[in-house]
N, C-alpha and C. Protein backbone atom coordinates (compact mmCIF):
# COMPACT_ATOMS: atom_id res chain seq x y z
N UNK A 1 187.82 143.42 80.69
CA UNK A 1 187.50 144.84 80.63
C UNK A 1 187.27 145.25 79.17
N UNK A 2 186.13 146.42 79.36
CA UNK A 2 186.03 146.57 77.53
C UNK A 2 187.08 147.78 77.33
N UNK A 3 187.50 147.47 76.18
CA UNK A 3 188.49 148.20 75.06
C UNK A 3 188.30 149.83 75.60
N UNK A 4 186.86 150.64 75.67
CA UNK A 4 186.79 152.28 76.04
C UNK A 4 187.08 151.79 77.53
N UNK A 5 186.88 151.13 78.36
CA UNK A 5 187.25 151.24 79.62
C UNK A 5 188.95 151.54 79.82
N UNK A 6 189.16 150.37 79.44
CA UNK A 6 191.02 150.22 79.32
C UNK A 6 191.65 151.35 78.67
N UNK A 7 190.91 152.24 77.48
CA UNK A 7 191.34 153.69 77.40
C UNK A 7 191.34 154.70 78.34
N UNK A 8 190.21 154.66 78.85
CA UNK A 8 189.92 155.31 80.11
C UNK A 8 191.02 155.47 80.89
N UNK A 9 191.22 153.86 81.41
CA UNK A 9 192.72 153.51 82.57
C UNK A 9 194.02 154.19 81.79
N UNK A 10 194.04 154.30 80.43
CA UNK A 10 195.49 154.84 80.37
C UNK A 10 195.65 156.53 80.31
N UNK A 11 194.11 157.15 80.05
CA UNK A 11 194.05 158.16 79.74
C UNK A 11 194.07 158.82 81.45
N UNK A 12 193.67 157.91 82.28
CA UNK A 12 193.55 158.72 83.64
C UNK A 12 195.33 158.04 84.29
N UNK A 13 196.34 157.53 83.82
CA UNK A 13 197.38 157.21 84.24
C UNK A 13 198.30 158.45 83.80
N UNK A 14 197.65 158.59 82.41
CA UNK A 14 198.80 159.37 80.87
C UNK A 14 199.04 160.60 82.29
N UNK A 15 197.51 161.33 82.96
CA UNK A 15 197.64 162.38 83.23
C UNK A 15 198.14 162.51 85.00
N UNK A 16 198.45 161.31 85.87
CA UNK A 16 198.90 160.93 87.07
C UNK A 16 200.18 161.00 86.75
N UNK A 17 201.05 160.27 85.48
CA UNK A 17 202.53 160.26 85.03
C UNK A 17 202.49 160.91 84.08
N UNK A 18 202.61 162.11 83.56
CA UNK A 18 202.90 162.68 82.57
C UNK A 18 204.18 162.31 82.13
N UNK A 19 205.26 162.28 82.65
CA UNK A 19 206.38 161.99 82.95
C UNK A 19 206.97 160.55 82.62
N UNK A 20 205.96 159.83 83.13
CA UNK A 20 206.34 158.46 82.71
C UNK A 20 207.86 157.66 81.08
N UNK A 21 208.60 157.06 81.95
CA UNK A 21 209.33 156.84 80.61
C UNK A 21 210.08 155.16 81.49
N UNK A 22 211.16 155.11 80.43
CA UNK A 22 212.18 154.41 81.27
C UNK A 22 213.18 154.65 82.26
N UNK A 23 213.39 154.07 83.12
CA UNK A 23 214.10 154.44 84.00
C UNK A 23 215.56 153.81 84.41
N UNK A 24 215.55 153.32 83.85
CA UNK A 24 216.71 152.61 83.32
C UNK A 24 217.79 153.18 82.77
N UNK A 25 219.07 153.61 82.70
CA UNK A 25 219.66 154.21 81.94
C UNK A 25 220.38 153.36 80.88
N UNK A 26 220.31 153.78 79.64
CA UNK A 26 221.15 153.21 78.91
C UNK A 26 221.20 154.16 77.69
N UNK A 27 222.48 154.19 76.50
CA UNK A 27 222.50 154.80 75.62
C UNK A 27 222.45 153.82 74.04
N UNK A 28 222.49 152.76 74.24
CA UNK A 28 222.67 152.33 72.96
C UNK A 28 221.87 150.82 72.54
N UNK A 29 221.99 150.06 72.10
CA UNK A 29 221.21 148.63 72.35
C UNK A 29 221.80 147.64 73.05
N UNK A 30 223.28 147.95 73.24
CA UNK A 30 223.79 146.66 74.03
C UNK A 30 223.64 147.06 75.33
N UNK A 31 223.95 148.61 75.62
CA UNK A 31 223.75 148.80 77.19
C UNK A 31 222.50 148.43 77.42
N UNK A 32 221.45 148.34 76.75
CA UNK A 32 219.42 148.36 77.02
C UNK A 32 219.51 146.71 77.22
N UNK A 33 220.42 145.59 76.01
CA UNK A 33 220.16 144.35 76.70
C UNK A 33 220.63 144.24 78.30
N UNK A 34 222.27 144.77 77.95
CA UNK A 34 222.42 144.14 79.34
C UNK A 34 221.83 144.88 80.81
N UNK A 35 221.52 145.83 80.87
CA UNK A 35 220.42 146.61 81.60
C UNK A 35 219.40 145.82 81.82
N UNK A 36 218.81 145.43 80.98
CA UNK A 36 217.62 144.76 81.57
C UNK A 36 217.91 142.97 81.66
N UNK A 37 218.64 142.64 81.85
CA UNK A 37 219.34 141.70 82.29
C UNK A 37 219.24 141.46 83.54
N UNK A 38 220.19 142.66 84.00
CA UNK A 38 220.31 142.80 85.10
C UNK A 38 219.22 143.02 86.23
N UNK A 39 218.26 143.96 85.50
CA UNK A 39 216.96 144.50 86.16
C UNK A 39 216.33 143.26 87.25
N UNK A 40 216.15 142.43 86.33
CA UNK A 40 215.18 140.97 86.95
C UNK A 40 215.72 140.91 88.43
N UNK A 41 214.90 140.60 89.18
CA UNK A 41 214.32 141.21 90.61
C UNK A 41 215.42 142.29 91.23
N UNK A 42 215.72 143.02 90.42
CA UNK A 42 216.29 144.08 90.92
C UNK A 42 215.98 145.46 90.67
N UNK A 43 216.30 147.03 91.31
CA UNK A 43 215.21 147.72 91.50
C UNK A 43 216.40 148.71 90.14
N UNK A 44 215.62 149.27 89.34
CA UNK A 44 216.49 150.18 88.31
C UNK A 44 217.33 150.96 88.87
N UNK A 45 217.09 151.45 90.06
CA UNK A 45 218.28 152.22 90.85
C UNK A 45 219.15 151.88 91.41
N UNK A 46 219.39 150.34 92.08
CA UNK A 46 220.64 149.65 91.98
C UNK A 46 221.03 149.44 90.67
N UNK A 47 220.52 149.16 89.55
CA UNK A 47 220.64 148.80 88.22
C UNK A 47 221.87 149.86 87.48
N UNK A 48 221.61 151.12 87.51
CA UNK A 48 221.73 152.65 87.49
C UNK A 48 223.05 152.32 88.21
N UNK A 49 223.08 152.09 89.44
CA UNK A 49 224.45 152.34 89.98
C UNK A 49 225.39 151.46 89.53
N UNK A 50 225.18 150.21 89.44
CA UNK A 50 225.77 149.32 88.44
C UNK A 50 226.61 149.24 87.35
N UNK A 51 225.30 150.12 86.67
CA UNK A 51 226.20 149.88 85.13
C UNK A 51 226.72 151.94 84.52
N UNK A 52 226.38 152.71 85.97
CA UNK A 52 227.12 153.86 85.66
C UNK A 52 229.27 153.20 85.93
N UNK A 53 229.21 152.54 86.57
CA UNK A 53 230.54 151.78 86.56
C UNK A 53 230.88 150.92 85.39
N UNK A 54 229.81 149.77 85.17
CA UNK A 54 230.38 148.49 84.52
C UNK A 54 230.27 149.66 82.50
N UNK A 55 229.33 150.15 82.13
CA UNK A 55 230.09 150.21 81.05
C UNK A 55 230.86 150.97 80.35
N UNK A 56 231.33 151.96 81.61
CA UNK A 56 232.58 152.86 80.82
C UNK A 56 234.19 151.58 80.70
N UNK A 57 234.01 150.60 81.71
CA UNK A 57 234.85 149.33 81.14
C UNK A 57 234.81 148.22 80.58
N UNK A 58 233.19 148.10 80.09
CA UNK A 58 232.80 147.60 78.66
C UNK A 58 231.78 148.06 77.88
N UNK A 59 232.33 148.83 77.61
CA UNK A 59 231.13 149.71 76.76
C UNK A 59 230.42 149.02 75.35
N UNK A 60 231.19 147.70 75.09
CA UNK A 60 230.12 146.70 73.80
C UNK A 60 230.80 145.19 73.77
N UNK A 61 229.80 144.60 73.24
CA UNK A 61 229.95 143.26 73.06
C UNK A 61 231.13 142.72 73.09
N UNK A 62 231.93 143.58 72.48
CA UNK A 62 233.28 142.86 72.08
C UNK A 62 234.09 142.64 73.68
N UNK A 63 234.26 143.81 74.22
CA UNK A 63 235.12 144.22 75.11
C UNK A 63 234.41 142.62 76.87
N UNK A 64 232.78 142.97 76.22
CA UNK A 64 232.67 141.78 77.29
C UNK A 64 232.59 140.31 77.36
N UNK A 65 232.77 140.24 76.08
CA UNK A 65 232.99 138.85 75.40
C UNK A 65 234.11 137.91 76.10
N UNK A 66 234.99 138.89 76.17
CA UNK A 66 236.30 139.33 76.45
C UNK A 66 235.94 138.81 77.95
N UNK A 67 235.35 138.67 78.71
CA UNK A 67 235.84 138.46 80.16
C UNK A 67 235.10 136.78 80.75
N UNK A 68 235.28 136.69 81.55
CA UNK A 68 234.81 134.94 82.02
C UNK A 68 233.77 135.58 83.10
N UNK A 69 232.98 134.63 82.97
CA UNK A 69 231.86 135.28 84.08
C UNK A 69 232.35 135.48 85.73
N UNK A 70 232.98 134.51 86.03
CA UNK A 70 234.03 135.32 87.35
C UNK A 70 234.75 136.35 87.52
N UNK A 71 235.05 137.07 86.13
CA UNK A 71 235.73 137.86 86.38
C UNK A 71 234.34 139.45 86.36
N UNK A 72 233.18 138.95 85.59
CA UNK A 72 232.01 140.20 86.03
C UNK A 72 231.06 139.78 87.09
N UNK A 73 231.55 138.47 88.03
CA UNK A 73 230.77 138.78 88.95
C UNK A 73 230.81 139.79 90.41
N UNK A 74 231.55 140.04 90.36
CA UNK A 74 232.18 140.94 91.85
C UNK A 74 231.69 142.04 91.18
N UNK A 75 231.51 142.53 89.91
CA UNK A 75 230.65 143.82 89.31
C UNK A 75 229.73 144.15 89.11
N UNK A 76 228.51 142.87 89.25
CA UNK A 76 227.32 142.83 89.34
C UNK A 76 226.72 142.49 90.58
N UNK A 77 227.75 142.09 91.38
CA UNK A 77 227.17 141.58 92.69
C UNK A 77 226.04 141.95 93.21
N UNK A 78 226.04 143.32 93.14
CA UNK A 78 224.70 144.20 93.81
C UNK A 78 223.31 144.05 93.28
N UNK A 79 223.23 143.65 92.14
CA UNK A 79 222.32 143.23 91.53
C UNK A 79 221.73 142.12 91.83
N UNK A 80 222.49 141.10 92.77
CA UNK A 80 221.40 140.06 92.79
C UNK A 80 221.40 139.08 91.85
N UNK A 81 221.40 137.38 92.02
CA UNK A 81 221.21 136.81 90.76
C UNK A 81 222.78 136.66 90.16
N UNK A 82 223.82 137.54 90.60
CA UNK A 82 224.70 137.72 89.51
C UNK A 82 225.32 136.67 89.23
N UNK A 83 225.47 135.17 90.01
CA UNK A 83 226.36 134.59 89.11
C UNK A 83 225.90 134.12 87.95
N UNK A 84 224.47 133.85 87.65
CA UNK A 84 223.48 133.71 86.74
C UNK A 84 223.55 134.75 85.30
N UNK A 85 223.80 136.15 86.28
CA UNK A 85 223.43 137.17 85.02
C UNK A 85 224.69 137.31 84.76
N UNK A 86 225.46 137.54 85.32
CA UNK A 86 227.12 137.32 85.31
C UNK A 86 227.54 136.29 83.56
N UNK A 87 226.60 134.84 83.96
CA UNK A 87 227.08 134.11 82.78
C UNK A 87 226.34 134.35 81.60
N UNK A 88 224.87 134.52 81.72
CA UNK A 88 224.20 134.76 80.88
C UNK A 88 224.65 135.90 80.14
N UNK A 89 225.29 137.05 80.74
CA UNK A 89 225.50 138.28 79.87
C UNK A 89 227.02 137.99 79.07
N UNK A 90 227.60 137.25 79.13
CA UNK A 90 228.89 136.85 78.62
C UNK A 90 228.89 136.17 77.74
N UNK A 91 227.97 134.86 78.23
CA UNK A 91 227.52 134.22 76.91
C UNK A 91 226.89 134.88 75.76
N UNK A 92 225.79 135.82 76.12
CA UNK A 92 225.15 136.76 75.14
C UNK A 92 225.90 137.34 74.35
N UNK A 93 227.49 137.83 75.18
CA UNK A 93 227.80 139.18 74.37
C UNK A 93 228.60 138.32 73.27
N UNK A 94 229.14 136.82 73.95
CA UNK A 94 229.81 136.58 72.90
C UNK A 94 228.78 135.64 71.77
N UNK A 95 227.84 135.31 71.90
CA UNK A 95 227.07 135.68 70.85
C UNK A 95 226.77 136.49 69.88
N UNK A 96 226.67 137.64 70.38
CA UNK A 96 226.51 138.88 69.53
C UNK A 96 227.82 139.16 68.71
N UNK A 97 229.24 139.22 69.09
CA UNK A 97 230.62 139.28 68.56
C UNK A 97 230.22 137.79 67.23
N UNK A 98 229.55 136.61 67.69
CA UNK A 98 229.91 135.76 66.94
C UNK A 98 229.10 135.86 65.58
N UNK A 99 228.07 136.15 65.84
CA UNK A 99 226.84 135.72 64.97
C UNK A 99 226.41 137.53 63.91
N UNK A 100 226.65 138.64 65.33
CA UNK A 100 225.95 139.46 64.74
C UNK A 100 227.02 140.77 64.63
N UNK A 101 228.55 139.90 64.98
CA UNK A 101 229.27 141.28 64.77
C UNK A 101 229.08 142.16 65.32
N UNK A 102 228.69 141.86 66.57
CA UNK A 102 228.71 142.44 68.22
C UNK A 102 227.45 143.39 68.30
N UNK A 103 226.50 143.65 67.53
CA UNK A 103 225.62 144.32 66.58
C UNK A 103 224.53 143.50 67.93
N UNK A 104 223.37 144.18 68.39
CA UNK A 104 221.83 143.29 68.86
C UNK A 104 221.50 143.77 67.85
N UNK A 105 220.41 142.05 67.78
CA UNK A 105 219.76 142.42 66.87
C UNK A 105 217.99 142.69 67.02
N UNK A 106 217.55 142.75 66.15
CA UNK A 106 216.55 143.73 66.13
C UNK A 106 215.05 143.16 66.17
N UNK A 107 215.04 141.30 66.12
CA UNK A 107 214.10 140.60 66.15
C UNK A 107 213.70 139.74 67.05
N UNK A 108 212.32 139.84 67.49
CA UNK A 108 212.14 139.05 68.76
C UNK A 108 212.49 137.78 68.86
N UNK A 109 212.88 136.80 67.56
CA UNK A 109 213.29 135.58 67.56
C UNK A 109 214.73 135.64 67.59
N UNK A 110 215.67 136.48 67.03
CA UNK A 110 216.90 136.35 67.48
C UNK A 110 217.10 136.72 68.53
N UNK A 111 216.61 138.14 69.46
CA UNK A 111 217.09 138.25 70.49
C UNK A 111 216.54 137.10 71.46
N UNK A 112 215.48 136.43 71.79
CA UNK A 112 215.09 134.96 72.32
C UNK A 112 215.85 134.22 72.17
N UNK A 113 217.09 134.29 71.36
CA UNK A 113 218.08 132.91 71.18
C UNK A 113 219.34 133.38 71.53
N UNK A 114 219.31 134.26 72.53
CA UNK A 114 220.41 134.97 73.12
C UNK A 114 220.47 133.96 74.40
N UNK A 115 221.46 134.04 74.84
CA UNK A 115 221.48 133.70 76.92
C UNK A 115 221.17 134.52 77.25
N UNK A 116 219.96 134.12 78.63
CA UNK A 116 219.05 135.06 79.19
C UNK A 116 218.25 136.04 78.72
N UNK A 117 218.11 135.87 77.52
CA UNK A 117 216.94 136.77 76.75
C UNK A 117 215.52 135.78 76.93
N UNK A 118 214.65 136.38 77.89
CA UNK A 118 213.43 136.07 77.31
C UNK A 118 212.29 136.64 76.64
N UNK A 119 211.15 136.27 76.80
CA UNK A 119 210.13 137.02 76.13
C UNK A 119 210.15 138.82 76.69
N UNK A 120 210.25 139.00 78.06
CA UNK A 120 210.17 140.37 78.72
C UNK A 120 211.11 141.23 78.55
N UNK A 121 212.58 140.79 78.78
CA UNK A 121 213.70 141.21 77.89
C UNK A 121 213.45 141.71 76.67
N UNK A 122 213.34 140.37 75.69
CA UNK A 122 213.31 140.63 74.15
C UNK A 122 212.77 142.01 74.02
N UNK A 123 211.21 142.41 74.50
CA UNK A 123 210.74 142.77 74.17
C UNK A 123 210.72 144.35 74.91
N UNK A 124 211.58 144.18 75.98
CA UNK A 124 212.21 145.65 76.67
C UNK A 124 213.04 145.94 75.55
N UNK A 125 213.87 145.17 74.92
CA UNK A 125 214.99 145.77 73.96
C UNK A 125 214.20 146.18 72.90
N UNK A 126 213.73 145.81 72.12
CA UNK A 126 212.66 146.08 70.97
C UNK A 126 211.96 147.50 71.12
N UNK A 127 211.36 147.17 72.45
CA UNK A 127 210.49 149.19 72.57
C UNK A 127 211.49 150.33 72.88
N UNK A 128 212.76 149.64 73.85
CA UNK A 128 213.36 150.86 74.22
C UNK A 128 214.69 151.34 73.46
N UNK A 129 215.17 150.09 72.56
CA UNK A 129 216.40 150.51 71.73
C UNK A 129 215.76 150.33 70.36
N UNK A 130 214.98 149.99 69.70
CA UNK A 130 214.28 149.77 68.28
C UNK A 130 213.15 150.90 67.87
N UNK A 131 212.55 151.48 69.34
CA UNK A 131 211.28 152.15 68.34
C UNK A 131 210.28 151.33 68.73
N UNK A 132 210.17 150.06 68.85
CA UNK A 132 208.88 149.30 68.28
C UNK A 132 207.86 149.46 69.30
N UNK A 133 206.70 149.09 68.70
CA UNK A 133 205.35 149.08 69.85
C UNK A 133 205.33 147.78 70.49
N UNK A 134 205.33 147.99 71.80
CA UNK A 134 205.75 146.37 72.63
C UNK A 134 205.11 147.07 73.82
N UNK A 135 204.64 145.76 74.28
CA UNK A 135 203.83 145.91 75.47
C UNK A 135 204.96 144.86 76.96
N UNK A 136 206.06 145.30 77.25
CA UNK A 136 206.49 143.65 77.70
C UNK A 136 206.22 143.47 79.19
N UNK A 137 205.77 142.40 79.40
CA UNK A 137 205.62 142.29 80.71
C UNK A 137 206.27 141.51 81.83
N UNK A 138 206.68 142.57 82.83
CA UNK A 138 207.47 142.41 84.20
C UNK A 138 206.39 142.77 85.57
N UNK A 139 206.81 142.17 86.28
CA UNK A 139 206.18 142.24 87.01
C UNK A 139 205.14 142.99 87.87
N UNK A 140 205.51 144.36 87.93
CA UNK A 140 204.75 145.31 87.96
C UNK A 140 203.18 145.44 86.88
N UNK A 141 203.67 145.07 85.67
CA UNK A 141 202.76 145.08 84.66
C UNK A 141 201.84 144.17 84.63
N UNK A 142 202.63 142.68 84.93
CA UNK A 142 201.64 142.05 85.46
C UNK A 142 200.55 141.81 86.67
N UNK A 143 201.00 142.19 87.56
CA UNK A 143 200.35 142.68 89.02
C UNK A 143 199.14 143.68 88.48
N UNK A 144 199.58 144.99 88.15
CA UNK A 144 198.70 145.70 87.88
C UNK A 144 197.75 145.78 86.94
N UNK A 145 197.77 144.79 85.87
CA UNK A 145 197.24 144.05 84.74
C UNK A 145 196.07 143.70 85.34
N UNK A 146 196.56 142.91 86.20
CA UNK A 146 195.27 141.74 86.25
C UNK A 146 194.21 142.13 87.88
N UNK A 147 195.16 143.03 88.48
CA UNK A 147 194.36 143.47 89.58
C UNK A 147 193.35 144.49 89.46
N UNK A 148 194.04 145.80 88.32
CA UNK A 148 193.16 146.69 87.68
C UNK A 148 191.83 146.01 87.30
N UNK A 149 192.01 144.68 86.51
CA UNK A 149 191.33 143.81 85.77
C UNK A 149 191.22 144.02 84.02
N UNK A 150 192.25 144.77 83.50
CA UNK A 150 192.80 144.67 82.18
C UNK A 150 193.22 143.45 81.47
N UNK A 151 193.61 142.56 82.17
CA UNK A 151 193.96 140.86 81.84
C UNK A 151 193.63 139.68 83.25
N UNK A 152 193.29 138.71 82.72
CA UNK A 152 192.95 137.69 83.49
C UNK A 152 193.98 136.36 83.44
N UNK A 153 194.77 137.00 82.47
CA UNK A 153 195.96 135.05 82.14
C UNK A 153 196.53 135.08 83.90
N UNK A 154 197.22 134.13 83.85
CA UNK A 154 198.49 133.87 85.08
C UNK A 154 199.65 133.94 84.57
N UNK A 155 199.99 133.72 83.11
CA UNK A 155 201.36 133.97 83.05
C UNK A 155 201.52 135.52 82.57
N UNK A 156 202.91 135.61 82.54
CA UNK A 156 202.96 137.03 81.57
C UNK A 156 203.31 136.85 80.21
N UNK A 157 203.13 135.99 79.46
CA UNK A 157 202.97 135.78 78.22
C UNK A 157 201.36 135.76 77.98
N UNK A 158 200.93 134.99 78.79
CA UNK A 158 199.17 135.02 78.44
C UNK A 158 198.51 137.02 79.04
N UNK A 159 199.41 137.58 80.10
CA UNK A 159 198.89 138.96 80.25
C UNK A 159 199.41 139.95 78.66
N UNK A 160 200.41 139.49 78.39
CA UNK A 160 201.06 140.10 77.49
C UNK A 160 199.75 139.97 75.98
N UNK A 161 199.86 139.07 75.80
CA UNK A 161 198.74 138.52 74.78
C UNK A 161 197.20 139.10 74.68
N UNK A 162 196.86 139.16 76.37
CA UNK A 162 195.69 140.27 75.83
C UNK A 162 195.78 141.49 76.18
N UNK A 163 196.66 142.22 76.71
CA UNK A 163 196.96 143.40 76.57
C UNK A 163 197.14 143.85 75.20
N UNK A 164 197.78 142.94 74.61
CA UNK A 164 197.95 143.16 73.12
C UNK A 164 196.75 143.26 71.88
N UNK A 165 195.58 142.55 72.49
CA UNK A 165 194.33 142.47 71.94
C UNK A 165 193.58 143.95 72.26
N UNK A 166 193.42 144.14 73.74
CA UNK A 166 192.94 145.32 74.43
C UNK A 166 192.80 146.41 74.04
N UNK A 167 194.59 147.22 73.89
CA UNK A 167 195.02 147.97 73.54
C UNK A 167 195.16 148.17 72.42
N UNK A 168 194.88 149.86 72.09
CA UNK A 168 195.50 149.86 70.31
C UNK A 168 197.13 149.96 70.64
N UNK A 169 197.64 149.73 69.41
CA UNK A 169 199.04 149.01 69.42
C UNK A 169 199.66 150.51 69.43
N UNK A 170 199.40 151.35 69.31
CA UNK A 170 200.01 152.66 69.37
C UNK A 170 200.24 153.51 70.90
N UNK A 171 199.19 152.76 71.85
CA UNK A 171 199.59 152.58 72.87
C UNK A 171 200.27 151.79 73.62
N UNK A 172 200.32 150.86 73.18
CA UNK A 172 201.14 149.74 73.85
C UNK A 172 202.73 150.22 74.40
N UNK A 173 203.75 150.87 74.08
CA UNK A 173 204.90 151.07 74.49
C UNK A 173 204.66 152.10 75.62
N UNK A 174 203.71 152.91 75.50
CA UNK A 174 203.31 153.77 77.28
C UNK A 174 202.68 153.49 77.65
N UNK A 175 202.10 152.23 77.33
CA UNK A 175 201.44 151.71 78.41
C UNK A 175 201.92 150.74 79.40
N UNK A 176 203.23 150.24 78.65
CA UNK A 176 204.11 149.62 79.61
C UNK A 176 204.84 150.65 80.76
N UNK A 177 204.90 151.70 80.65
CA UNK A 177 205.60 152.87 81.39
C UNK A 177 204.48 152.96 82.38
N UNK A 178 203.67 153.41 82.18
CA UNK A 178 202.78 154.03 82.75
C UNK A 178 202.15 153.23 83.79
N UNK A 179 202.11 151.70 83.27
CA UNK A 179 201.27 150.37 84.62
C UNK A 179 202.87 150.43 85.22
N UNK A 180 204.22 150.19 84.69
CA UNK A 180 205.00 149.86 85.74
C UNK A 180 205.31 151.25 86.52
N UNK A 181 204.87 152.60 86.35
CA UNK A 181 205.17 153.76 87.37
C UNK A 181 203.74 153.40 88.41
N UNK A 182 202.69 153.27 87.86
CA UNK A 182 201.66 152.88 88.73
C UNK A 182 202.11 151.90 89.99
N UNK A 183 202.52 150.89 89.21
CA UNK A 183 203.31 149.75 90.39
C UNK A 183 203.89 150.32 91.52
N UNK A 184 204.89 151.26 90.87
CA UNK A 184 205.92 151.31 91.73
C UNK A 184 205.90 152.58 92.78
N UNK A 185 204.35 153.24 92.46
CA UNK A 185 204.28 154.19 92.71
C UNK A 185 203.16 154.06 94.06
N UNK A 186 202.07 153.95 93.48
CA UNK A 186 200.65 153.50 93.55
C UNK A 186 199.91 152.24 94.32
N UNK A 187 200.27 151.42 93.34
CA UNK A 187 199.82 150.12 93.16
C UNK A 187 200.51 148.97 93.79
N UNK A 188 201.01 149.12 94.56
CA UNK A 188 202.14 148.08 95.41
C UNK A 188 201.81 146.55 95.57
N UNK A 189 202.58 146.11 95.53
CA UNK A 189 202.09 144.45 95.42
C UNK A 189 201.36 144.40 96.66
N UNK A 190 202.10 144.32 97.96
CA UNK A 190 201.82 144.83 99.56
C UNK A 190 201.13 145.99 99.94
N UNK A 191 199.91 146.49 100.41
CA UNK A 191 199.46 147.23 100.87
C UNK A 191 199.23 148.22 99.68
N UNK A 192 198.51 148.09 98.64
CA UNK A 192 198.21 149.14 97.64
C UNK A 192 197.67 150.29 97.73
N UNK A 193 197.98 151.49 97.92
CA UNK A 193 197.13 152.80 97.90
C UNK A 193 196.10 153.44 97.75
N UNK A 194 195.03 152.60 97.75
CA UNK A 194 194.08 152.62 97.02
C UNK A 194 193.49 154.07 96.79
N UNK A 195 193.35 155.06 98.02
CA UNK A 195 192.83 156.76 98.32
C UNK A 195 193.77 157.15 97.62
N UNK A 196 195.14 156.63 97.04
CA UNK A 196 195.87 157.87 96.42
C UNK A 196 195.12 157.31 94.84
N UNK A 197 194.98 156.92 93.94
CA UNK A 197 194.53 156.36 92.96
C UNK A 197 193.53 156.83 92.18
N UNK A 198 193.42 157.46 91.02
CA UNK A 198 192.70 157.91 90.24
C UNK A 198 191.86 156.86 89.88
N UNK A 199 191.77 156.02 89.56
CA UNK A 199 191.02 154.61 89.19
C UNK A 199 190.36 154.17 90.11
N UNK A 200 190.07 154.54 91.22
CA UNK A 200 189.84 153.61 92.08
C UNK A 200 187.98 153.46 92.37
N UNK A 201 187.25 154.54 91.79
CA UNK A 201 185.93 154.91 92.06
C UNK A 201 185.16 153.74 90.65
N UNK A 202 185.49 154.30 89.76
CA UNK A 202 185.26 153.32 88.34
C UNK A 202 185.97 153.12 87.78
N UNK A 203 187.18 152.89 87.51
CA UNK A 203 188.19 152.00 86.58
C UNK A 203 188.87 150.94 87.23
N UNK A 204 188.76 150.46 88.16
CA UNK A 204 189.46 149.50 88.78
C UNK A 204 188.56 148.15 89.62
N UNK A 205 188.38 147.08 88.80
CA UNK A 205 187.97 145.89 89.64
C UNK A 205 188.62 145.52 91.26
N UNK A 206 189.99 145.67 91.08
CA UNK A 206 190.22 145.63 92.57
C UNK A 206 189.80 146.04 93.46
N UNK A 207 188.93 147.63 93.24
CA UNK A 207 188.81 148.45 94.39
C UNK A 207 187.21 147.82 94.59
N UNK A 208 186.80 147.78 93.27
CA UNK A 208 185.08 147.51 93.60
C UNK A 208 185.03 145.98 93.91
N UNK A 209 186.14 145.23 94.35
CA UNK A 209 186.07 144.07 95.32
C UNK A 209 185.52 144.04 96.27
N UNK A 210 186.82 145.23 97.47
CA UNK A 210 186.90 145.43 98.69
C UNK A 210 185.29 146.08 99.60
């Protein structure tokens, strides 16, 4: 897709989600890692119910360092995944106590050398607790990426990569908001909406498939 088109798509999204943000709750950078930790195939509103419990009884690194992953799995249960995220977030935190003085840190190569930090993570923590312009891609983003026809890779490192080319970089952090409210809204993996859809006449390859 050319560069004024793909403006187009965000300028006719900006005004479908005005609203658009994270949905996720968190207040600080350790709640935003382990939040999106947890997220992975799980929906932010179990997420939300989750950790309105888990971090008024660990509210930072230190305090969860502090526990064995059996003892946070019966707390994440609902989430899905948990004996996985369960260890991964324990290991992380006591990482962070070890290395960074319980502190996340602030670079896509250190947070990548966390447990269970990957590229989509890293880079959720980066836009939503740092400021930074990050485009990261989860699933939604990718779905709607490549169906819109904004990217053609298969992975989400290769969608990530030319979204990153595409876009000016000043869009890039709402534009991650804005394709994953589309997703979740709109754009459904299963049975996509197509009549509700602003895009769907000229901004969207999917539709001028069908």
């Amino acid at each position: 897709m050319e560069a004024w088109k793909a403006e187009r798509v965000l300028d006719a999204l900006e005004t479908l989600y005005p609203q658009a943000r994270a949905e996720l709750h968190f207040s600080n950078p350790f709640e935003t890692l382990v939040a999106t930790i947890l997220s992975a195939q799980c929906t932010d509103k179990r997420v939300n119910q989750v950790t309105a419990k888990l971090f008024p009884q660990y509210p930072d690194a230190f305090a969860m360092a502090k526990l064995e992953p059996e003892e946070l799995e019966p707390l994440i249960r609902e989430c899905g995944l948990f004996r996985n995220k369960a260890k991964n977030i324990v290991a992380a935190s006591r990482a962070l106590v070890e290395k960074y003085d319980g502190n996340v840190p602030s670079t896509r190569q250190e947070l990548m050398a966390l447990p269970g930090v990957g590229q989509k993570t890293a880079g959720v923590v980066l836009l939503a607790a740092f400021g930074g312009n990050q485009i990261p891609v989860d699933t939604h983003v990718f779905r709607v990426s490549r169906r819109i026809g904004l990217a053609q890779a298969t992975t989400p490192a290769g969608v990530e990569k030319e979204l990153r080319a595409l876009l000016p970089e000043a869009r890039w952090s709402h534009a991650h908001h804005l394709l994953i409210w589309h997703g979740r809204r709109i754009c459904h993996a299963r049975g996509p909406e197509c009549d509700r859809c602003p895009l769907r006449d000229e901004l969207c390859e999917y539709r001028e498939q069908e």
